[in-house]
C-alpha atoms as a PDB file:
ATOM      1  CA  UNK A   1       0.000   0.000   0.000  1.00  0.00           C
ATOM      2  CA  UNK A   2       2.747   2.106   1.013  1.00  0.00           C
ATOM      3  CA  UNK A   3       4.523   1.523  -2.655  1.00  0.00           C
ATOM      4  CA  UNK A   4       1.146   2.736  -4.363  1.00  0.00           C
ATOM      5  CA  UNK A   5       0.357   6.505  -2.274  1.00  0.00           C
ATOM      6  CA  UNK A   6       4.387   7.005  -2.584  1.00  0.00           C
ATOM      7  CA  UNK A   7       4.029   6.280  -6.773  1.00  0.00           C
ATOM      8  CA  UNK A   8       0.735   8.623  -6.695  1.00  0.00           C
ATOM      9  CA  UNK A   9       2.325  11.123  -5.194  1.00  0.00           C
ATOM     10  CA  UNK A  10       5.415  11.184  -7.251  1.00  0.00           C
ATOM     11  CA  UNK A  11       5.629  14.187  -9.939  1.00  0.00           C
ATOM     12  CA  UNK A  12       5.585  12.518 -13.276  1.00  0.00           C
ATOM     13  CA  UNK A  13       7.574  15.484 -15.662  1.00  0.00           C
ATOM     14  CA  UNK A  14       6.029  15.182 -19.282  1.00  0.00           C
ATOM     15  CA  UNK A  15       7.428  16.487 -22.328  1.00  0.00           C
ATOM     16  CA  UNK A  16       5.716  16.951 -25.555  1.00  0.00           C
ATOM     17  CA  UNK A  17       6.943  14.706 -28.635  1.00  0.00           C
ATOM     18  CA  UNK A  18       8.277  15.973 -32.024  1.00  0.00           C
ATOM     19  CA  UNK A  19       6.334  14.108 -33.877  1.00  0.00           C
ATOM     20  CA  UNK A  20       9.202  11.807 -34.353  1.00  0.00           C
ATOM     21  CA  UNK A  21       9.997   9.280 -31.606  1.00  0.00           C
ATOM     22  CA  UNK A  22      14.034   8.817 -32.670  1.00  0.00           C
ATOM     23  CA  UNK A  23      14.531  12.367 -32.726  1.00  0.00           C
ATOM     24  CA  UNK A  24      13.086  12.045 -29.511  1.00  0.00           C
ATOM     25  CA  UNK A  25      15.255   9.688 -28.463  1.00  0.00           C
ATOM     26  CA  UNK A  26      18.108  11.454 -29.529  1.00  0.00           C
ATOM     27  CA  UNK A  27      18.746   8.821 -32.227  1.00  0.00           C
ATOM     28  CA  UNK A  28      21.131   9.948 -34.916  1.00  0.00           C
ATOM     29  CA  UNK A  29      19.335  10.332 -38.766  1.00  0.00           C
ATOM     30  CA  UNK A  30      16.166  10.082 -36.420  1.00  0.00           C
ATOM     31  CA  UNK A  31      14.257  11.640 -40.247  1.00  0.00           C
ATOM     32  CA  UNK A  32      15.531   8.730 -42.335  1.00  0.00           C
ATOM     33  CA  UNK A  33      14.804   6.425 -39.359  1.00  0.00           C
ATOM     34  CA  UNK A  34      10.707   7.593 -39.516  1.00  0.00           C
ATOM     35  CA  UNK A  35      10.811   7.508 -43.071  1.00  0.00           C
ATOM     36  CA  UNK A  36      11.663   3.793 -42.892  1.00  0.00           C
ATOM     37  CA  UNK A  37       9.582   2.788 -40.305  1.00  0.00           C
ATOM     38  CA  UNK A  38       6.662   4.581 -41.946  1.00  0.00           C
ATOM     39  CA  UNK A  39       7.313   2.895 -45.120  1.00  0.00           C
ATOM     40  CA  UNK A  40       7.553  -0.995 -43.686  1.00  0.00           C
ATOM     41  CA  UNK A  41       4.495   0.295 -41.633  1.00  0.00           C
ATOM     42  CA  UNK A  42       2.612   0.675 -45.144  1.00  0.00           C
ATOM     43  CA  UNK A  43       4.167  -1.959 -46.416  1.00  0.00           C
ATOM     44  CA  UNK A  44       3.171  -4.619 -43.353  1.00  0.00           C
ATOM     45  CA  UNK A  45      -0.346  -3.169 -44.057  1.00  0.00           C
ATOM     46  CA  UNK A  46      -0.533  -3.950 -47.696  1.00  0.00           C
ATOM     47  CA  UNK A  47       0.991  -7.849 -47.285  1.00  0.00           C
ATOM     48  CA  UNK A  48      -1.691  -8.065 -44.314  1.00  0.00           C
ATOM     49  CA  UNK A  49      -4.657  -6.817 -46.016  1.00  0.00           C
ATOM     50  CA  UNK A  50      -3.996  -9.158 -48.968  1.00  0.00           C
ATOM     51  CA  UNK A  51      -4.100 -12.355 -46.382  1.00  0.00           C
ATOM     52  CA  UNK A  52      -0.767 -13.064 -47.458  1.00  0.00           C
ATOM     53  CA  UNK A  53       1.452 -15.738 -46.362  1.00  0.00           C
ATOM     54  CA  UNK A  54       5.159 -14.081 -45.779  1.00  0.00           C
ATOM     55  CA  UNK A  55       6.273 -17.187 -48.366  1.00  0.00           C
ATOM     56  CA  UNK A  56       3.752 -15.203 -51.266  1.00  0.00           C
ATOM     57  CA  UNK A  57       5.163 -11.637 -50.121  1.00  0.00           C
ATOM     58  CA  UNK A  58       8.781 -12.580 -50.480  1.00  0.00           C
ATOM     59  CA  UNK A  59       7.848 -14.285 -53.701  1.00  0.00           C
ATOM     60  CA  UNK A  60       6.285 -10.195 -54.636  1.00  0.00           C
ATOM     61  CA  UNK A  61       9.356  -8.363 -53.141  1.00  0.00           C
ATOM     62  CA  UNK A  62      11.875 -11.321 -54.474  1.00  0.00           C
ATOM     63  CA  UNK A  63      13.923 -11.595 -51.044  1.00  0.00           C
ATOM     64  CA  UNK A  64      13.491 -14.474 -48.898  1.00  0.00           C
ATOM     65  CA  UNK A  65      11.485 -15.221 -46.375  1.00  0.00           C
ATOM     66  CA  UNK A  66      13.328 -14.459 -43.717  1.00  0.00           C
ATOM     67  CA  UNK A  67      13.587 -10.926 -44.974  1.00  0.00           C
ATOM     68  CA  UNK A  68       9.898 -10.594 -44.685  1.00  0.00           C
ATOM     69  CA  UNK A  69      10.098 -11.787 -41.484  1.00  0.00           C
ATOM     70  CA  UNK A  70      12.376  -9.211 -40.361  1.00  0.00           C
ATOM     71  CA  UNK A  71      10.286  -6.689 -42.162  1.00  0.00           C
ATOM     72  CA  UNK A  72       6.772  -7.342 -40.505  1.00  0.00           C
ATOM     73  CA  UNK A  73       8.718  -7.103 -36.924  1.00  0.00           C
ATOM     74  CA  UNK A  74      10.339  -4.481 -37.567  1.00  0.00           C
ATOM     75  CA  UNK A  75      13.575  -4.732 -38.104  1.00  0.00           C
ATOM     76  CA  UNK A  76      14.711  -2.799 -40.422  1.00  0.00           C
ATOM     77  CA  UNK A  77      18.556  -2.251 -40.157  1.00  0.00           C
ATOM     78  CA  UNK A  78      19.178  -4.426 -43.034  1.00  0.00           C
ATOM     79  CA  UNK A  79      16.603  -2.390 -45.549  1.00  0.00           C
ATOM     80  CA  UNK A  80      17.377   1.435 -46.760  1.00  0.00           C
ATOM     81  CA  UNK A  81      14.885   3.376 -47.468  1.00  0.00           C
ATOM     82  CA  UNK A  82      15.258   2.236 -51.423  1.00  0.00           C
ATOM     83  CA  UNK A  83      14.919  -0.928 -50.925  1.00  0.00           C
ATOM     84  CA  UNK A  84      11.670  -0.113 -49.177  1.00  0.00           C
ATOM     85  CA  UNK A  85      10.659   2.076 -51.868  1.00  0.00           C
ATOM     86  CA  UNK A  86      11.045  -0.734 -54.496  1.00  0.00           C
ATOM     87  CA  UNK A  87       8.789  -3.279 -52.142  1.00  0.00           C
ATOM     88  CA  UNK A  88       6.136  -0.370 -52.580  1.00  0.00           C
ATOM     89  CA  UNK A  89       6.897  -0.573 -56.603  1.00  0.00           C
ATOM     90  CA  UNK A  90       6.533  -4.170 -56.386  1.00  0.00           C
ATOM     91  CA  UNK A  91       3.276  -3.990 -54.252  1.00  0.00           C
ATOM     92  CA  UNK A  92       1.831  -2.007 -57.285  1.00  0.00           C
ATOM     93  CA  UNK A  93       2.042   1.677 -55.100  1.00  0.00           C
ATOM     94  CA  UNK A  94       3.747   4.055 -56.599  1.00  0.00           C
ATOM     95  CA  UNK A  95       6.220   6.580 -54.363  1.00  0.00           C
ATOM     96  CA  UNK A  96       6.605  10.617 -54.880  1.00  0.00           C
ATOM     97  CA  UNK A  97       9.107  12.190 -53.177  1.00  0.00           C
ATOM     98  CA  UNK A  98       8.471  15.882 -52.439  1.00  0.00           C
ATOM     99  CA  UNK A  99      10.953  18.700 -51.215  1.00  0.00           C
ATOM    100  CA  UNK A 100      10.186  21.888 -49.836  1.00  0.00           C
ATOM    101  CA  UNK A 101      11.812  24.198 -47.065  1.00  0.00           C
ATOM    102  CA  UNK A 102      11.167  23.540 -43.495  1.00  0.00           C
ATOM    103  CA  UNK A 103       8.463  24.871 -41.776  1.00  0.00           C
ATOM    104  CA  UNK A 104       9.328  28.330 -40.116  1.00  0.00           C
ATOM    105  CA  UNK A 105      10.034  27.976 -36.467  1.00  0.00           C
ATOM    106  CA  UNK A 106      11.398  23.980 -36.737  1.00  0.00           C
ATOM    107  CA  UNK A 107      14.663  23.223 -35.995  1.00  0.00           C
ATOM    108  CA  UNK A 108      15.197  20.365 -38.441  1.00  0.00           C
ATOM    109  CA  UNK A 109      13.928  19.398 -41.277  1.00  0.00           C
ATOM    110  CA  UNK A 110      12.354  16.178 -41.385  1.00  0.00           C
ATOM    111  CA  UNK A 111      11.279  13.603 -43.911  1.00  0.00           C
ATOM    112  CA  UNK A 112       7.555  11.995 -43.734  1.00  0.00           C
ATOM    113  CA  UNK A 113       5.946   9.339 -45.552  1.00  0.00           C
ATOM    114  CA  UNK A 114       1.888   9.467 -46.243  1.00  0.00           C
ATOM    115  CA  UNK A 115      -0.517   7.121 -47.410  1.00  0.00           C
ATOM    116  CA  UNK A 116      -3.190   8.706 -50.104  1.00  0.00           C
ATOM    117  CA  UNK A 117      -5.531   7.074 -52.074  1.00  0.00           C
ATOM    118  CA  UNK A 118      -4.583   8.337 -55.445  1.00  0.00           C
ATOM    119  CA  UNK A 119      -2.227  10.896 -57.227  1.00  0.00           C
END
């Protein structure tokens, strides 16, 4: 009991995120890090929607299965962001790269990935 009311009463300091949780972490290329995650995220969500097996997506991407394996958990050390990009291709979604200035007031510039419906 005494555990719990000493935990409550603890002060708990919060800090609002960047929007990106490596640059939160302090991770170094924290933008290319997103921009890969968010890419096997989309990717993970495509092979899953189609019901497939991870034998039938590594026959799509051409790697092996172990590759999708690694892919769908996550792990991405092994995969840059082009080899990403061409899984998209290969998933029949195609991938536009835009560039513009950052945003007034941001201290680095950053690299996001979105999903749309259509060009």
């Amino acid at each position: 009991m005494a555990k719990a009311k000493r935990a409550k009463e603890e002060q708990i300091a919060i800090e609002a995120s960047s929007g990106n949780v490596f640059e939160d972490l302090g991770l170094l290329d924290a933008g290319e890090r997103l921009a890969k995650a968010e890419l096997a995220r989309v990717i993970r969500n495509i092979v899953k929607d189609k019901n497939w097996t991870q034998r039938r997506a590594a026959d799509v991407l051409g790697v092996a299965p172990p590759d999708v394996s690694d892919l769908m958990r996550g792990k991405l050390a092994r995969f840059s962001q082009e080899r990403l990009e061409r899984f998209l291709n290969a998933l029949g979604m195609d991938v536009h790269i835009r560039v513009g200035p950052r945003a007034a007031g941001k201290k680095q510039a950053s690299v996001t990935v979105e999903l749309v419906a259509a060009f």
